[in-house]
Protein backbone atom coordinates (compact mmCIF):
# COMPACT_ATOMS: atom_id res chain seq x y z
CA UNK A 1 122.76 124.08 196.16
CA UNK A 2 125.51 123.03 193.59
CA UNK A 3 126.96 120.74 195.93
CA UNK A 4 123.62 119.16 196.89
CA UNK A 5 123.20 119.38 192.64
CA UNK A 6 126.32 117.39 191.87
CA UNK A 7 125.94 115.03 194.86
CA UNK A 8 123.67 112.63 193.17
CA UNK A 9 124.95 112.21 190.11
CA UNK A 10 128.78 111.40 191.50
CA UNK A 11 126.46 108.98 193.53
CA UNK A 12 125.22 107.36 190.35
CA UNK A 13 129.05 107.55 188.48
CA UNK A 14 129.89 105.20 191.39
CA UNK A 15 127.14 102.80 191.24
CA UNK A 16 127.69 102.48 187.32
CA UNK A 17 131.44 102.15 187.40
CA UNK A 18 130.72 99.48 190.06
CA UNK A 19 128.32 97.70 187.92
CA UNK A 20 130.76 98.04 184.93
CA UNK A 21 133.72 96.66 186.97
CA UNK A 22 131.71 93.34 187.67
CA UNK A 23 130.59 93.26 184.18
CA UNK A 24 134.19 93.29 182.83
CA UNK A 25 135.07 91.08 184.61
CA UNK A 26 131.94 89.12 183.51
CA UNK A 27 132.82 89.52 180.02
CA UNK A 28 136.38 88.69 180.94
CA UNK A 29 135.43 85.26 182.24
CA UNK A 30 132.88 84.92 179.16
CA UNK A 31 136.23 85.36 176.63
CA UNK A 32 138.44 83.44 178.96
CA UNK A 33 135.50 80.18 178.25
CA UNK A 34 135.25 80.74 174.69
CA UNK A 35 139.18 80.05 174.68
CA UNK A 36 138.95 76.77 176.22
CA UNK A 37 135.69 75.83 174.52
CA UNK A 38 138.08 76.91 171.10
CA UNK A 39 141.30 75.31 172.75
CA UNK A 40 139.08 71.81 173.37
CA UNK A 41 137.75 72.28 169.93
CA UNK A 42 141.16 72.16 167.87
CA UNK A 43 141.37 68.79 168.95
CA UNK A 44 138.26 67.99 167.66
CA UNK A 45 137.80 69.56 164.03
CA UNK A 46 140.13 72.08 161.85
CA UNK A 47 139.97 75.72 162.65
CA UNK A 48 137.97 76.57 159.61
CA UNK A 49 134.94 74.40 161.42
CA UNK A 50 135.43 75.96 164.29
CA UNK A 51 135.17 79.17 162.90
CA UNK A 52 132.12 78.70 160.86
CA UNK A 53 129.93 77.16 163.43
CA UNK A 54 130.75 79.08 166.18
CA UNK A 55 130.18 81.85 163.99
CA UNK A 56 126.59 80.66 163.30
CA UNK A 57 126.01 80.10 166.82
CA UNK A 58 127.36 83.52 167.31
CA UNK A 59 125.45 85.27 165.11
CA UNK A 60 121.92 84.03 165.93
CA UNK A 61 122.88 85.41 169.77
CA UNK A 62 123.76 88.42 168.61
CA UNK A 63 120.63 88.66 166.10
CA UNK A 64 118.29 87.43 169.20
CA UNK A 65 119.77 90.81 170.93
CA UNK A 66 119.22 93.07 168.17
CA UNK A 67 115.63 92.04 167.70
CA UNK A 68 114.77 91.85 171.24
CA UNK A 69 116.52 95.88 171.02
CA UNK A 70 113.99 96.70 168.68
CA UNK A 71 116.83 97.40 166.09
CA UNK A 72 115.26 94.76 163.24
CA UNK A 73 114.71 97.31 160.60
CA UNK A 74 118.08 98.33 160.68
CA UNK A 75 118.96 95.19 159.25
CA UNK A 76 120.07 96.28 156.28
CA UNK A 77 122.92 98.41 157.10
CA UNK A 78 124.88 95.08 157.19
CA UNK A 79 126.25 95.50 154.17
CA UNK A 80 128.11 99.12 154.56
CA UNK A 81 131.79 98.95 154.18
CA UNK A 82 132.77 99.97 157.81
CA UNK A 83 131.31 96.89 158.68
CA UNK A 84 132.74 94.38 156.26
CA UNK A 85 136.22 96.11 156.99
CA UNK A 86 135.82 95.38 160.36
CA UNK A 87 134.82 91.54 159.79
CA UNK A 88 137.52 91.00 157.22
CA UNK A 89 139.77 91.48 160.35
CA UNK A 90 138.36 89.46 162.58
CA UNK A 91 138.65 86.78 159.91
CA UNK A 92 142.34 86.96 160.69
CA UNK A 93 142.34 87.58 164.23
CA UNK A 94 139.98 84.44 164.45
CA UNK A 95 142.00 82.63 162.43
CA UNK A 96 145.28 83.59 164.27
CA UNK A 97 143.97 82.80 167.62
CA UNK A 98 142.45 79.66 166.74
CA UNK A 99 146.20 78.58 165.77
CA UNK A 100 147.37 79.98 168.78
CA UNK A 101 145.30 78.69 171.03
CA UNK A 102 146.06 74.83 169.46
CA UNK A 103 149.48 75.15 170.83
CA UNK A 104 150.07 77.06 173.69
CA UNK A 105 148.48 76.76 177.09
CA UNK A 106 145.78 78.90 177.65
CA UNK A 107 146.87 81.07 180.46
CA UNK A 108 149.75 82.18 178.12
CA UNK A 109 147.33 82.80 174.89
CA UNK A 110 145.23 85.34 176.93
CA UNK A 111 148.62 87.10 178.82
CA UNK A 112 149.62 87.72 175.18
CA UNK A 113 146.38 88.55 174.21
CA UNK A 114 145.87 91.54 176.52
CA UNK A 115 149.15 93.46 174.48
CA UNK A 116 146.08 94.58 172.17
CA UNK A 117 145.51 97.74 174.28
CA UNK A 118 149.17 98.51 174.39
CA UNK A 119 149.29 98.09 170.52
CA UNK A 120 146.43 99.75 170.04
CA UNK A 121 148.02 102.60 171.93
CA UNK A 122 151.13 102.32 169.29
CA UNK A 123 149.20 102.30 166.43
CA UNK A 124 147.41 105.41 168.01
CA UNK A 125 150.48 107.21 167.49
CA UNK A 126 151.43 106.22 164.16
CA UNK A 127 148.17 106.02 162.30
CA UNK A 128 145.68 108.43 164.39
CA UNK A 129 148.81 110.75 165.13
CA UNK A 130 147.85 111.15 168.94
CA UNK A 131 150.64 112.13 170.77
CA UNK A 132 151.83 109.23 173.23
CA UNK A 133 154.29 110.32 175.71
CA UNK A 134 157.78 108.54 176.61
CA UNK A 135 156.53 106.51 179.20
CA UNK A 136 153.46 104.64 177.45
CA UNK A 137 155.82 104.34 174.72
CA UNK A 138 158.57 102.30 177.32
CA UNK A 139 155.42 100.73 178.89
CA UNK A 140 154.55 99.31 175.10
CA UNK A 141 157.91 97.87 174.76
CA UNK A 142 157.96 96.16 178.83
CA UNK A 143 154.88 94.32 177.00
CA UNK A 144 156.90 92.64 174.24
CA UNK A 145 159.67 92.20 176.49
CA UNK A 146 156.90 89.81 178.34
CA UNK A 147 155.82 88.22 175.28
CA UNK A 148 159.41 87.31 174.65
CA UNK A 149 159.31 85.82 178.18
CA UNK A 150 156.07 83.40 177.97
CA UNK A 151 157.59 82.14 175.03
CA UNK A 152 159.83 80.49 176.79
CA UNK A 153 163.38 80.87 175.38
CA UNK A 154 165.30 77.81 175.93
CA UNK A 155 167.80 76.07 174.14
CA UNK A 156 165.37 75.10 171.32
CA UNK A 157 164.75 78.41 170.61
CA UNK A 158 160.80 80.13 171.21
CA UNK A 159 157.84 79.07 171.53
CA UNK A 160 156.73 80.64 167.77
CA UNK A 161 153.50 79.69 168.04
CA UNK A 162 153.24 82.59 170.89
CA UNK A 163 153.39 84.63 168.22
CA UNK A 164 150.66 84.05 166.07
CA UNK A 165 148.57 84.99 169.88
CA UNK A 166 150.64 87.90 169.46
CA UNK A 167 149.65 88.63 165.63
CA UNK A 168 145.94 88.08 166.88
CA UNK A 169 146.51 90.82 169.74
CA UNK A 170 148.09 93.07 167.10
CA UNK A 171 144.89 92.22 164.45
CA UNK A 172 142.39 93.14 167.11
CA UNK A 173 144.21 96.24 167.82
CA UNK A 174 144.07 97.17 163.91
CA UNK A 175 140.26 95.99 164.47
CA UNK A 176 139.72 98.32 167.08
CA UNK A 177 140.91 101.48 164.91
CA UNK A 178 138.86 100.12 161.89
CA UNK A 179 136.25 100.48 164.58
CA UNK A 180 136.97 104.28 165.79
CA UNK A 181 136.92 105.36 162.18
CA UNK A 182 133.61 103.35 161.68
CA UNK A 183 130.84 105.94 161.68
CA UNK A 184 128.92 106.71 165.22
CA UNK A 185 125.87 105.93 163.20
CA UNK A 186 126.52 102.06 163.33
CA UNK A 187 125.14 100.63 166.20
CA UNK A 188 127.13 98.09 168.15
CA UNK A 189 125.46 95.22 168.12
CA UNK A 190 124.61 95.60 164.40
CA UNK A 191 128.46 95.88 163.79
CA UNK A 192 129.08 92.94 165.94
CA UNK A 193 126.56 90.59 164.10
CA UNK A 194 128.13 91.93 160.98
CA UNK A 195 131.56 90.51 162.20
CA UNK A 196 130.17 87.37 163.05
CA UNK A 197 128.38 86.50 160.05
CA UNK A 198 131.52 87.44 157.62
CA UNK A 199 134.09 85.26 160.48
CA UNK A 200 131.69 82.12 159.87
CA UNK A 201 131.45 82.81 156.02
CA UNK A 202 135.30 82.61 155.82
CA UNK A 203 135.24 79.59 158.32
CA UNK A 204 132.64 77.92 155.47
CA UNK A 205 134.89 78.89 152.68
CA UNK A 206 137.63 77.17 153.92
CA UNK A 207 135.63 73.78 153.83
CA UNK A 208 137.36 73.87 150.84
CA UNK A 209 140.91 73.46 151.67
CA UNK A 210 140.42 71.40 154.91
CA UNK A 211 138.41 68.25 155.62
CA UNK A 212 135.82 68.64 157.92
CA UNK A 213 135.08 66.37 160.77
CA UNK A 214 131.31 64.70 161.00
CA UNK A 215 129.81 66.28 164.22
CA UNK A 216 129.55 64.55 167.49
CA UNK A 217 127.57 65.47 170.58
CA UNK A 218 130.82 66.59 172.52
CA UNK A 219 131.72 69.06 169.13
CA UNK A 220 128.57 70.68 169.17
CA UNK A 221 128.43 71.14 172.88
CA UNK A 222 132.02 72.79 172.49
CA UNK A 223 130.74 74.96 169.54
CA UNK A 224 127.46 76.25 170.91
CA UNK A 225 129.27 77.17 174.04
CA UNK A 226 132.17 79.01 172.17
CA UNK A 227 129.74 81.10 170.00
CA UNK A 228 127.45 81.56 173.20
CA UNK A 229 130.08 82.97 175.49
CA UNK A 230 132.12 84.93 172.34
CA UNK A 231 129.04 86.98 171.40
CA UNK A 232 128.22 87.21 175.84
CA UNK A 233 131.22 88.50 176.42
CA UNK A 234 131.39 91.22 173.78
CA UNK A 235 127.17 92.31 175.08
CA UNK A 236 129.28 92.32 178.58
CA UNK A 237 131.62 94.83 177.56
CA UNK A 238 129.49 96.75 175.59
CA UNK A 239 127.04 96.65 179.03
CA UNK A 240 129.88 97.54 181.35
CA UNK A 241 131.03 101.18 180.12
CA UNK A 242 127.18 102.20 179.65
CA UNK A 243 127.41 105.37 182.33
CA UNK A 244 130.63 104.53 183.36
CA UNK A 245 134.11 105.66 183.14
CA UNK A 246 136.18 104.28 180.74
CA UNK A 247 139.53 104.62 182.64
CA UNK A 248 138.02 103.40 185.57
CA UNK A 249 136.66 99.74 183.92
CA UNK A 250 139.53 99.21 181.71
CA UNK A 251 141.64 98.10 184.42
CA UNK A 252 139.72 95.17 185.27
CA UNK A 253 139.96 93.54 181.78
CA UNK A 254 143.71 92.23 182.57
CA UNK A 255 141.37 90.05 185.61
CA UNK A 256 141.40 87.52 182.53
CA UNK A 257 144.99 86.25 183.16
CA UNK A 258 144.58 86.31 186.84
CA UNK A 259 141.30 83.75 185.86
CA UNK A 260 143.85 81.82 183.09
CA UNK A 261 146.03 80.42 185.60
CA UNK A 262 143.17 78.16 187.11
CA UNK A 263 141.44 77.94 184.41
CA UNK A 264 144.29 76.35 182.53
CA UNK A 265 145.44 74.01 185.57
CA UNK A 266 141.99 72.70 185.85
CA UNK A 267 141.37 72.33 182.47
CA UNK A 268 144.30 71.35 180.50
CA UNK A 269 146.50 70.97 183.71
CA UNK A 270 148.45 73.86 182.84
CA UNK A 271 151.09 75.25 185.27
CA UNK A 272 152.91 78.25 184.20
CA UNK A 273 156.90 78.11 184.94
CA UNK A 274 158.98 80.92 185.94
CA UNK A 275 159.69 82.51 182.74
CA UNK A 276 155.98 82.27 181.27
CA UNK A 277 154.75 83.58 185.12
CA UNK A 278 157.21 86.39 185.16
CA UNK A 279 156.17 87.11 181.35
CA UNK A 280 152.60 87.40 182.49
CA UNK A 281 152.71 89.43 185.40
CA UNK A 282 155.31 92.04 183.28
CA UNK A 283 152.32 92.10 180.72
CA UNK A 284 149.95 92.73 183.44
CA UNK A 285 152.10 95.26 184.97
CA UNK A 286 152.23 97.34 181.94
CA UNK A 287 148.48 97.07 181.31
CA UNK A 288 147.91 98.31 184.53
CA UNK A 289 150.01 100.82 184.41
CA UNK A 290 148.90 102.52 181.52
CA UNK A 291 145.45 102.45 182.38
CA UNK A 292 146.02 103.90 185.29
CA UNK A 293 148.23 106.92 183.33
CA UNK A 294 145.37 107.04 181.00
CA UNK A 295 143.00 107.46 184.02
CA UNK A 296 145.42 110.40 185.66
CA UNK A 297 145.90 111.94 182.57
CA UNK A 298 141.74 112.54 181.86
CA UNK A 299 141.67 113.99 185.15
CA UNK A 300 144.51 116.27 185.07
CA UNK A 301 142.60 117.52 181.77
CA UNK A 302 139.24 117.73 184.00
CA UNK A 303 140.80 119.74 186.46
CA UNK A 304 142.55 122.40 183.74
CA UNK A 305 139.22 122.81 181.64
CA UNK A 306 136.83 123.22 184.94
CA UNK A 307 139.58 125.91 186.41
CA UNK A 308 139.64 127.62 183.02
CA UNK A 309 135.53 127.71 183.63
């Protein structure tokens, strides 16, 4: 009877983490065309434009979810300081990838951009004081070692600009703790629109330092698709581990540098050389790898606790 019991619901694990894998990689795709709608922007208008008016596109998505959740009276929790911690971040991890993203090809800006879980998992170890073993810690440091490769050293030294995609991966990272400490209270998407709304208030304040470009057709059409597929792609992510397991739709997130490489060819006619590929696939690598140590290690700790049963 127990194994008849447990039957279904190991049948419905495997439907969700099935769903959640072509989610993430949904949402994946959904980041990847915010980046090139933000890439084809910065030719357009300063990043301070782009960041306000995506962020008001943004933000009446996100709002359009919450009151189609039924979460309207809730409204007022915007202002709690979890929640303004969290979108004085982003401020700077817009900010940073917006500068990024103006100067190196996109395929490298999202390569670099997936070294956020691998600093996350750093600063899990020196500000939640979890215990990461030697080889996650080795695995962080193959990661930079790619960095240092997509930025192309050459005789005219690196590609700097690399790094502020790098200080962006490292923001979102001290993003996502600000969000673990944020209380379980705080709904998601309530969060989320409280993130967007301070990201396109800082993008307005900085009217005041940069001149602002008069809006054309093609610079709305690039905004309303940026703040469209941003705010899609974080209701993806947030839709792909509902009933599913974690360490099994991580993984897929690093599909976003497999999509870069066309995406940037088509679009920008990108082509990554050898050092930038090899940079790439090391970052992947590493990703991969400690996802998949992650994944092993959760089981191992399933196995002890149901023998100790």
């Amino acid at each position: 009877m127990s194994s008849l019991a447990v039957m279904p619901a190991d049948a419905a694990t495997q439907r969700a983490n099935q769903r959640g894998i072509l989610l993430m990689i949904a949402a994946m795709g959904c980041f990847l065309a915010n980046d090139t709608f933000v890439k084809l922007g910065t030719a357009l208008m300063p990043s301070s434009e782009i960041m306000a008016l995506r962020g008001v596109s943004a933000s009446l998505f996100v709002f359009g979810l919450i009151l189609a959740n039924g979460m309207g009276r809730q409204l007022h929790r915007l202002a709690q300081g979890p929640i303004a911690l969290r979108g004085c971040i982003e401020v700077m991890v817009a900010l940073s990838s917006i500068v990024g993203l103006a100067h190196v090809p996109i395929g490298t800006a999202t390569a670099v951009g997936q070294t956020a879980p691998l600093i996350l998992l750093a600063l899990s170890a020196l500000v939640l004081k979890e215990s990461v073993g030697r080889r996650r810690w080795l695995a962080v440091l193959a990661a930079f070692a790619g960095v240092v490769l997509v930025a192309h050293p050459t005789a005219r030294g690196l590609n700097l600009f690399v790094f502020a995609t790098l200080l962006s991966a490292s923001l979102t990272a001290m993003r996502d703790i600000a969000t673990h400490r944020m209380a379980a209270g705080i709904p998601t998407l309530l969060a989320t629109l409280g993130t967007t709304i301070i990201v396109s208030l800082a993008g307005f304040a900085g009217a005041a330092v940069e001149t602002w470009q008069p809006l054309s057709p093609a610079m709305v059409l690039v905004l309303l698709f940026g703040g469209f597929s941003l705010a899609g792609g974080h209701a993806l992510v947030i839709a792909a581990y509902r009933g599913a397991e974690v360490s099994v739709v991580t993984p897929f997130r690093y599909s976003s540098i497999a999509l870069s490489v066309p995406a940037g060819l088509a679009v920008f006619g990108d082509r990554p050389d050898l050092w930038a590929g090899t940079g790439m696939a090391l970052i992947a690598a590493t990703g991969l790898y400690t996802a998949q140590h992650e994944f092993r290690r959760r089981r191992a700790i399933e196995a002890a606790l149901a023998e100790g049963r």
